[in-house]
Protein backbone atom coordinates (compact mmCIF):
# COMPACT_ATOMS: atom_id res chain seq x y z
CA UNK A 1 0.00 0.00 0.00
CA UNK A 2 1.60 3.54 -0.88
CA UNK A 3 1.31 4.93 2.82
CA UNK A 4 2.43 1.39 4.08
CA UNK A 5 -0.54 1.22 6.65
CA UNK A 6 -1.83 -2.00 7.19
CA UNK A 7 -5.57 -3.01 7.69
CA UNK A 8 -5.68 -4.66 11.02
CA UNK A 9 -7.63 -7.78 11.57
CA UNK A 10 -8.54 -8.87 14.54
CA UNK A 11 -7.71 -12.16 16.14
CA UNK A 12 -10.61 -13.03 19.02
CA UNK A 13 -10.10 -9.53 20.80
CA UNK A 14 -10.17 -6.42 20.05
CA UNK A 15 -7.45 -4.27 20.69
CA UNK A 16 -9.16 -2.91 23.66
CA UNK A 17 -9.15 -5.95 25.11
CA UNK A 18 -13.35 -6.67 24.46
CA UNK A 19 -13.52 -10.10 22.51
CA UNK A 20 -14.86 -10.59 19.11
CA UNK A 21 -15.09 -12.98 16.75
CA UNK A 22 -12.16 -13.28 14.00
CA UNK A 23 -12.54 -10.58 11.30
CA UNK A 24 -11.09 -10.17 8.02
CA UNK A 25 -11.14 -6.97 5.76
CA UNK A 26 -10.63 -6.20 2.41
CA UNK A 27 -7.02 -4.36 1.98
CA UNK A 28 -7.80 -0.89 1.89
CA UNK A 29 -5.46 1.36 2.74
CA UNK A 30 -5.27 3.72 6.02
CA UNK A 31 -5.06 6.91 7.03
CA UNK A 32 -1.41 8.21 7.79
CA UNK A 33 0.25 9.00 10.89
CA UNK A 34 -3.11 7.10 13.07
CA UNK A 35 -3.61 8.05 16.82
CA UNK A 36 -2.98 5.74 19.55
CA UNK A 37 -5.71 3.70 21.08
CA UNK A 38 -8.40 4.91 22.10
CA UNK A 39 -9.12 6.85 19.26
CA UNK A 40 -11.07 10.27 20.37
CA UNK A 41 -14.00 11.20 17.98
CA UNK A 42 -12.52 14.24 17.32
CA UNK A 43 -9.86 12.44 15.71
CA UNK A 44 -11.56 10.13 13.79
CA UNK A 45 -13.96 12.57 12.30
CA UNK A 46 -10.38 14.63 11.42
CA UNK A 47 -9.04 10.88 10.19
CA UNK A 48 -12.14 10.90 7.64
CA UNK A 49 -13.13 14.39 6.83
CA UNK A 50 -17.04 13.27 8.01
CA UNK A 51 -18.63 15.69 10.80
CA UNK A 52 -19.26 13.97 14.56
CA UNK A 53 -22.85 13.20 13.25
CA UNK A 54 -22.12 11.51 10.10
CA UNK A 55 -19.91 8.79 12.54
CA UNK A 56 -23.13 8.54 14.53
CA UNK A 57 -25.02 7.67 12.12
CA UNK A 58 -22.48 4.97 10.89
CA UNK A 59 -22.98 3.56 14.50
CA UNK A 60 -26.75 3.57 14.42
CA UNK A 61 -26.41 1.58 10.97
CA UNK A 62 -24.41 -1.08 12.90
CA UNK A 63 -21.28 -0.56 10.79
CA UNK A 64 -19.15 1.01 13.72
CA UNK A 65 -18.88 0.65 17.27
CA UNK A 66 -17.94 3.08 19.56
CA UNK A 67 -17.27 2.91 23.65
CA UNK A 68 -17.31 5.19 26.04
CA UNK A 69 -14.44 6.98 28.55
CA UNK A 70 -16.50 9.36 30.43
CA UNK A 71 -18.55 10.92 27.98
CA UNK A 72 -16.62 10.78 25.84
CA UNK A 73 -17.10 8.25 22.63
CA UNK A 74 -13.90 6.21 21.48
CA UNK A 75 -12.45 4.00 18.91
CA UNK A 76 -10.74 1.28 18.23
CA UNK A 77 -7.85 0.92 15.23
CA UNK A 78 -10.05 -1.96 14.20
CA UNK A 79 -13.17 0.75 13.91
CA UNK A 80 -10.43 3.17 11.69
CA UNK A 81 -10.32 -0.16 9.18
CA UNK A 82 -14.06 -0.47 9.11
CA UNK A 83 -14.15 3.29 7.94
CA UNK A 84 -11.53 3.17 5.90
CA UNK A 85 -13.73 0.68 3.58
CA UNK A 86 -16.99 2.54 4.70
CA UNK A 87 -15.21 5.54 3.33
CA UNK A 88 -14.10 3.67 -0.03
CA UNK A 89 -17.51 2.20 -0.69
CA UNK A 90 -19.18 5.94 -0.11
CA UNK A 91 -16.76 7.09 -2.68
CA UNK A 92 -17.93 5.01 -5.63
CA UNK A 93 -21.84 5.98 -4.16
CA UNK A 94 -22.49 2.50 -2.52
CA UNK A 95 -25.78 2.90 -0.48
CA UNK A 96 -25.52 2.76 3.49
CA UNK A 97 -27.88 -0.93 2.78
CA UNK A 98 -25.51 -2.00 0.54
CA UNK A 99 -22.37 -1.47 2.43
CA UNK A 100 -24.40 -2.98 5.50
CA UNK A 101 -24.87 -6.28 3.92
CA UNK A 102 -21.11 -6.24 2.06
CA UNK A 103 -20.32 -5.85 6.09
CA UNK A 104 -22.51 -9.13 6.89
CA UNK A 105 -21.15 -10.81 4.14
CA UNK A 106 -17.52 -10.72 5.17
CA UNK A 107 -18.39 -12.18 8.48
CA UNK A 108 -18.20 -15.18 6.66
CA UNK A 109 -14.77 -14.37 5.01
CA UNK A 110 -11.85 -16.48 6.39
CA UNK A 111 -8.98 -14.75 5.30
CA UNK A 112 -8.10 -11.14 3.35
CA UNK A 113 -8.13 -13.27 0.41
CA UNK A 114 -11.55 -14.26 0.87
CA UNK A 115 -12.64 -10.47 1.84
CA UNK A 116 -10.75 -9.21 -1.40
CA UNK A 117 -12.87 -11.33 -3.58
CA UNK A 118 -16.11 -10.58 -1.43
CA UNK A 119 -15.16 -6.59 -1.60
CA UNK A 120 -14.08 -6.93 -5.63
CA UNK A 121 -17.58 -8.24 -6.54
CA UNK A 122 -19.16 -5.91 -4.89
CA UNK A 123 -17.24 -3.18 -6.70
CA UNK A 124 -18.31 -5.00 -9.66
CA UNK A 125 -22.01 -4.92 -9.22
CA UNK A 126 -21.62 -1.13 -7.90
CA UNK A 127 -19.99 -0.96 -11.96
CA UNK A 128 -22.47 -2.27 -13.51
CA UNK A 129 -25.23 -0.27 -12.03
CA UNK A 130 -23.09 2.94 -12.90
CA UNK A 131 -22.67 1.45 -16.33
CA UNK A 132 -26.58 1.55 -16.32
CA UNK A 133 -27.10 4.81 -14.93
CA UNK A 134 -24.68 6.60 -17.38
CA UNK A 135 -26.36 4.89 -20.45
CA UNK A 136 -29.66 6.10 -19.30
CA UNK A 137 -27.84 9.55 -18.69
CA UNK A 138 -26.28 9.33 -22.55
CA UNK A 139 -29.73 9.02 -24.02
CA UNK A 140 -31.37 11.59 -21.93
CA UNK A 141 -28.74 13.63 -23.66
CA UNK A 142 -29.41 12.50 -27.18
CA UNK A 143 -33.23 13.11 -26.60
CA UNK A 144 -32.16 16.37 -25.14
CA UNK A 145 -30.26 17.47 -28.21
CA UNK A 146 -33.19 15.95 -30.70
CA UNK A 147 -35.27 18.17 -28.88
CA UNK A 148 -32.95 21.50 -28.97
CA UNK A 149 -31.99 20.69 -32.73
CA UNK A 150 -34.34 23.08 -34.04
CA UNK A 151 -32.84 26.08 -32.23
CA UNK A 152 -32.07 29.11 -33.84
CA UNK A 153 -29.46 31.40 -33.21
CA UNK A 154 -31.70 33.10 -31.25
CA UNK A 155 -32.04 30.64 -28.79
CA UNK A 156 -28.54 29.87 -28.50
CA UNK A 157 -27.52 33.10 -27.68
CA UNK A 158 -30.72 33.33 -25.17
CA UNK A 159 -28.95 29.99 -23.25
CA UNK A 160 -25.44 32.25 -24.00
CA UNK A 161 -26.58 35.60 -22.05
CA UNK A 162 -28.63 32.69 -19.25
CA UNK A 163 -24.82 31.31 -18.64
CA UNK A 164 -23.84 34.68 -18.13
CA UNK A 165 -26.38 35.66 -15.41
CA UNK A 166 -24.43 32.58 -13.16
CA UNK A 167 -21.87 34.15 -11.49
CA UNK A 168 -19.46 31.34 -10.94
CA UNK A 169 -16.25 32.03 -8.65
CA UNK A 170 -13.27 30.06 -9.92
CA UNK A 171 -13.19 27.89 -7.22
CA UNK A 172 -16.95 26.92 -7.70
CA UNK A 173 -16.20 26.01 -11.28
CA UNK A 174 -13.33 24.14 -10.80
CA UNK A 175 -15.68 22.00 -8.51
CA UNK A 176 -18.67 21.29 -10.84
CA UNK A 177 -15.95 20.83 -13.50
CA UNK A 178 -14.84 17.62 -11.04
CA UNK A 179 -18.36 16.81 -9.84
CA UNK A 180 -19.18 16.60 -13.67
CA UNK A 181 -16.19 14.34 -13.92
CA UNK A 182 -18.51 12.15 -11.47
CA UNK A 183 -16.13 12.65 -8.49
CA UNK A 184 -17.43 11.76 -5.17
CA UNK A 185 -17.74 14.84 -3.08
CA UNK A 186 -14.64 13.07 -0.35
CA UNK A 187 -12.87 12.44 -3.38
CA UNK A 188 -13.64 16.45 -4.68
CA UNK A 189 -12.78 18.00 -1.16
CA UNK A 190 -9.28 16.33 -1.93
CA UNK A 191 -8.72 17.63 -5.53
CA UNK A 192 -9.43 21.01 -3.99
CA UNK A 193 -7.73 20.58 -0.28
CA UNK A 194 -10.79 21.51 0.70
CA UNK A 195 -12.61 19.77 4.41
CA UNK A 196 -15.80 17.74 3.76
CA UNK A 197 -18.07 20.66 5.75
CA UNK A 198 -16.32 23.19 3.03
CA UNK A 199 -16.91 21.16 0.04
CA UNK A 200 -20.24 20.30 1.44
CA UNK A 201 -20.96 24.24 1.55
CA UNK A 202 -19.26 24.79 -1.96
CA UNK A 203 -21.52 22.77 -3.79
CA UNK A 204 -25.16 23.91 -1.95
CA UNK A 205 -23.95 27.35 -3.20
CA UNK A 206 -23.42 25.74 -6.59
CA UNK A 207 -26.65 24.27 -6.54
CA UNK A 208 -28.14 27.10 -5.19
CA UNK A 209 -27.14 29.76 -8.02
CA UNK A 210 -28.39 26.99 -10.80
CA UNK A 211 -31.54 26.56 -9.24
CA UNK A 212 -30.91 23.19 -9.02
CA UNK A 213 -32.52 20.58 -6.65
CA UNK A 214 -29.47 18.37 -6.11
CA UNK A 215 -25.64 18.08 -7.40
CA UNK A 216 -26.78 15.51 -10.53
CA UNK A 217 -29.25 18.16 -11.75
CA UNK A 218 -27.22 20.93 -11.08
CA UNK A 219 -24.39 19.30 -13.44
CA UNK A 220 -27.08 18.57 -16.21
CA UNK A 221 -27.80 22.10 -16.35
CA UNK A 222 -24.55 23.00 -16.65
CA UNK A 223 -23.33 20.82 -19.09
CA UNK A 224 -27.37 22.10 -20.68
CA UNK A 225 -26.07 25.42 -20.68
CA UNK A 226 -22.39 25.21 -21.99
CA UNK A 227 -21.03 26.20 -18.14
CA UNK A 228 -19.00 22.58 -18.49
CA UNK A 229 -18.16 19.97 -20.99
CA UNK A 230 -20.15 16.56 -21.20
């Protein structure tokens, strides 16, 4: 792995000492430079770039577990590896369900090998669906430009002076540029060294002066409208 963090499995206990049953994960790679054990919440929302809540809700789903010191919730490294594949499944837009029963499945893995080959066909099926998606997307297109065929001039330079009433900062284009790309918006708030929250922000304001509903219309309007390329 290029930051030469290894996934750690655990072997009847836990690190903290609770026992659990023998589990194997699919190689992912970690975070660098990981705290020490416990691992504050603080610090694993920092490890991620999520917000306190979104690691809450991971716990309600059942795919993290935190304990308690104090108030105060903690983590295990063994909790950073179930993230760190949480975090790679949200990239490539796996639903929450989906990644709950990928995490059932690999209960019944028996070694990384076995959790590889569980993890690659599920990133095979996730491939397939996109491959779906983006032909449905293609011929929404084509209909789209059977229907504006007959445009005149007119009406090319009435979508022209409409692009020009959307005052996009650099930044903000540089960002639907990427989220046209179909970058994840983890995988955006890297390309920009931007924090999730600020990416997060970035693209509501985005959405906001296209008077869109959501990022996937607000990137058909723009690609619509000339703003970015198809």
């Amino acid at each position: 792995m290029a930051d030469g963090s290894k996934i750690l499995q655990s072997e009847g206990k836990r690190s903290d000492g609770v026992a659990n049953d023998a589990e194997f994960l699919p190689d992912i790679p970690l975070p660098r430079d990981l705290p020490a054990e416990p691992v504050a919440i603080a610090d694993m929302a920092e490890l991620f770039g999520v917000t306190h809540r979104t690691l809450h809700f991971y716990e309600e789903k059942g795919l993290i577990k935190a304990r308690r010191i104090g108030l105060m919730r903690v983590y295990s490294r063994a909790d950073i590896a179930r993230m760190a594949l949480i975090t790679a499944c949200r990239e490539v837009g796996m639903p929450v369900a989906v990644i709950q029963d990928l995490m059932e499945t690999l209960k019944s893995a028996r070694s990384r090998e076995d959790a590889d080959g569980l993890f690659e066909e599920a990133l095979v099926a996730r491939k397939r669906e996109l491959t779906a998606g983006l032909s449905t997307i293609h011929r929404q297109l084509q209909q789209l430009s059977s229907l504006l065929s007959h445009d005149t001039m007119d009406g090319q330079s009435e979508r022209g002076a409409l692009r020009k009433t959307i005052p996009l900062t650099d930044l903000e284009r540089r960002c639907l540029e990427l989220m046209a790309e179909g970058y994840a918006p983890l995988r955006v708030a890297r390309a920009l060294s931007l924090t999730s929250s600020e990416i997060a922000a970035l693209e509501a304001t985005i959405i906001t002066k296209l008077e869109a509903h959501n990022r996937f219309q607000a990137v058909a309007k723009a690609v619509l409208l000339g703003i970015v390329a198809s």
